[in-house]
N, C-alpha and C. Protein backbone atom coordinates (compact mmCIF):
# COMPACT_ATOMS: atom_id res chain seq x y z
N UNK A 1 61.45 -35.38 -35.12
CA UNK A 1 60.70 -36.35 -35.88
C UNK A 1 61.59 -37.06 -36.91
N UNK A 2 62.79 -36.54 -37.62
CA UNK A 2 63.24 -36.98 -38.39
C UNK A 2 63.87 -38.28 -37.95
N UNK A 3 65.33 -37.43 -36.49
CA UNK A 3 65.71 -38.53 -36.08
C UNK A 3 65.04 -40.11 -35.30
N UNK A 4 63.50 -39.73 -34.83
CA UNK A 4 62.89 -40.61 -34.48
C UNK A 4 62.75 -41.78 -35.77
N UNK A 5 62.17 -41.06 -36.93
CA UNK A 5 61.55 -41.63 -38.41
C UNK A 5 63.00 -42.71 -38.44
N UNK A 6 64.32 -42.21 -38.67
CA UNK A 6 65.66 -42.54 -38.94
C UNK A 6 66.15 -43.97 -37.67
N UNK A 7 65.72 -43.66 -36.50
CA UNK A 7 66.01 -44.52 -35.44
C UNK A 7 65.11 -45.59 -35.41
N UNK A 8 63.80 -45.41 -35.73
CA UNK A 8 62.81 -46.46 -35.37
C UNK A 8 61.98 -46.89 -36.91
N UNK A 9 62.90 -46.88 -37.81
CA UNK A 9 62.08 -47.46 -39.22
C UNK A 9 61.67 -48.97 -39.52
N UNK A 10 62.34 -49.54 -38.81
CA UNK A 10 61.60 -51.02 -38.80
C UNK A 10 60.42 -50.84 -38.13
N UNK A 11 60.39 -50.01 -37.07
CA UNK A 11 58.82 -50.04 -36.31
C UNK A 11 57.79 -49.08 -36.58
N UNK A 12 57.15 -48.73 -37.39
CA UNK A 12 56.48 -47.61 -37.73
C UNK A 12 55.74 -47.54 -36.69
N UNK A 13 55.09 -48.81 -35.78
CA UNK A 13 54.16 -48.04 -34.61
C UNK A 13 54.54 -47.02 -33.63
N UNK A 14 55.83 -47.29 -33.50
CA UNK A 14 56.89 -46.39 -32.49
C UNK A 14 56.70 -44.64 -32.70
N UNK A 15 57.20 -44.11 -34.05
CA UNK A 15 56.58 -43.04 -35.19
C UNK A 15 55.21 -42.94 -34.95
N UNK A 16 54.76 -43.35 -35.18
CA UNK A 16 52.71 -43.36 -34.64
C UNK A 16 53.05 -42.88 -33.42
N UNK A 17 53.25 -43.71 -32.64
CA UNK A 17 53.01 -43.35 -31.15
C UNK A 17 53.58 -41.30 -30.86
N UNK A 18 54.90 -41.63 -31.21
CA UNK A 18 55.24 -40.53 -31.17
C UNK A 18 54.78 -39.08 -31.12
N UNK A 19 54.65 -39.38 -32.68
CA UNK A 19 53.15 -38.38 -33.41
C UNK A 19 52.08 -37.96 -32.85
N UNK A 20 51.65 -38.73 -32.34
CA UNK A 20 49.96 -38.70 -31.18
C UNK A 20 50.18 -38.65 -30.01
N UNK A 21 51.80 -38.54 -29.42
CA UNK A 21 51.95 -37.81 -27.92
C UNK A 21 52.15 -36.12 -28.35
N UNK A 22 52.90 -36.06 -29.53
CA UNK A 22 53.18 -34.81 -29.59
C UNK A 22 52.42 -33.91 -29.58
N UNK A 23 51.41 -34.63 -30.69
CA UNK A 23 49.99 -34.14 -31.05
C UNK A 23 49.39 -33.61 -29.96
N UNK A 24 48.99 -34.72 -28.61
CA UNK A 24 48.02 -34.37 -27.53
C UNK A 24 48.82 -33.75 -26.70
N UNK A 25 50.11 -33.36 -26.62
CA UNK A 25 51.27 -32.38 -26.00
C UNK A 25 50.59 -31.12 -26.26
N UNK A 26 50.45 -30.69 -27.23
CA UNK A 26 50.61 -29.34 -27.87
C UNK A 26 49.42 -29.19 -27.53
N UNK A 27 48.28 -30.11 -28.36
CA UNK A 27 46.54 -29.69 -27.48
C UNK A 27 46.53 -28.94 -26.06
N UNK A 28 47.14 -30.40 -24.99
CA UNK A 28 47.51 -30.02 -23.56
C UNK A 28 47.98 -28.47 -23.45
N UNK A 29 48.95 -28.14 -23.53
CA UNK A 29 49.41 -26.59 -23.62
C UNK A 29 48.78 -25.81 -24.30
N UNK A 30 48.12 -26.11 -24.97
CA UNK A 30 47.16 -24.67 -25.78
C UNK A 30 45.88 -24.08 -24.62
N UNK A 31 45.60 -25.49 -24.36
CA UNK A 31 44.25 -25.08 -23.18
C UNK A 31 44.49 -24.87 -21.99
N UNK A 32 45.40 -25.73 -21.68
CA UNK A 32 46.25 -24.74 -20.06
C UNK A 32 46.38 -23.41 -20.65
N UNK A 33 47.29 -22.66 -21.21
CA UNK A 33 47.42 -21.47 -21.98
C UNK A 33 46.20 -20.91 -21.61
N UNK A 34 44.75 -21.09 -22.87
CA UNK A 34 43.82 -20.49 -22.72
C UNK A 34 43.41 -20.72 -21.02
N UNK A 35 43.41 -21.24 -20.18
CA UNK A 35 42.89 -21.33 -19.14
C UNK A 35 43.31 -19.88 -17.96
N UNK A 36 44.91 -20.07 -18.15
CA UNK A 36 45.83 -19.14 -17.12
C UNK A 36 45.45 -17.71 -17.73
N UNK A 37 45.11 -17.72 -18.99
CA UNK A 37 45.00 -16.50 -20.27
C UNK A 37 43.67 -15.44 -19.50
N UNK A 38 42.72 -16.46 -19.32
CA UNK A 38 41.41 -16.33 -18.50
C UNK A 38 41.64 -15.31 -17.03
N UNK A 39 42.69 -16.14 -16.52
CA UNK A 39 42.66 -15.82 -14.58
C UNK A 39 43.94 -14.41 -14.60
N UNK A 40 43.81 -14.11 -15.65
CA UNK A 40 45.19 -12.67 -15.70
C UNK A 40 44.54 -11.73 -15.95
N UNK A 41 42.84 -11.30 -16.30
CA UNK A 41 42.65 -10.28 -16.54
C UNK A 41 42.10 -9.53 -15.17
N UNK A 42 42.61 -8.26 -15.29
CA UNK A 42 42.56 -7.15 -14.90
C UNK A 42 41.71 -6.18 -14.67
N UNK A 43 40.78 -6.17 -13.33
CA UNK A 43 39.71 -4.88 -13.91
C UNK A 43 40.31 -3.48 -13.73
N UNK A 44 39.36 -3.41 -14.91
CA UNK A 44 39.59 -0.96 -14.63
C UNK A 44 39.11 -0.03 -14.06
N UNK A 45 39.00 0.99 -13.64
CA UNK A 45 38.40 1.50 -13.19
C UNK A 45 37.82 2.73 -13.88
């Protein structure tokens, strides 16, 4: 983020954009996560 902030300061939308892929990146992988988290359990006997 820094070097983005540093590379693209005339354009702050660029920084925005950035921000709100990373953002919905990390969402994305949390709920895949919880999803696979789901299909691994194990019954006992």
């Amino acid at each position: 983020m820094i070097i983005a902030s540093a590379n693209f300061a005339p354009i702050p939308e660029v920084l925005l954009i950035i921000t709100i892929a990373n953002t919905l990146g990390i969402v994305m992988l949390i709920f895949i996560a919880k999803y696979f988290s789901q299909d691994n359990h194990t019954e006992r006997f």
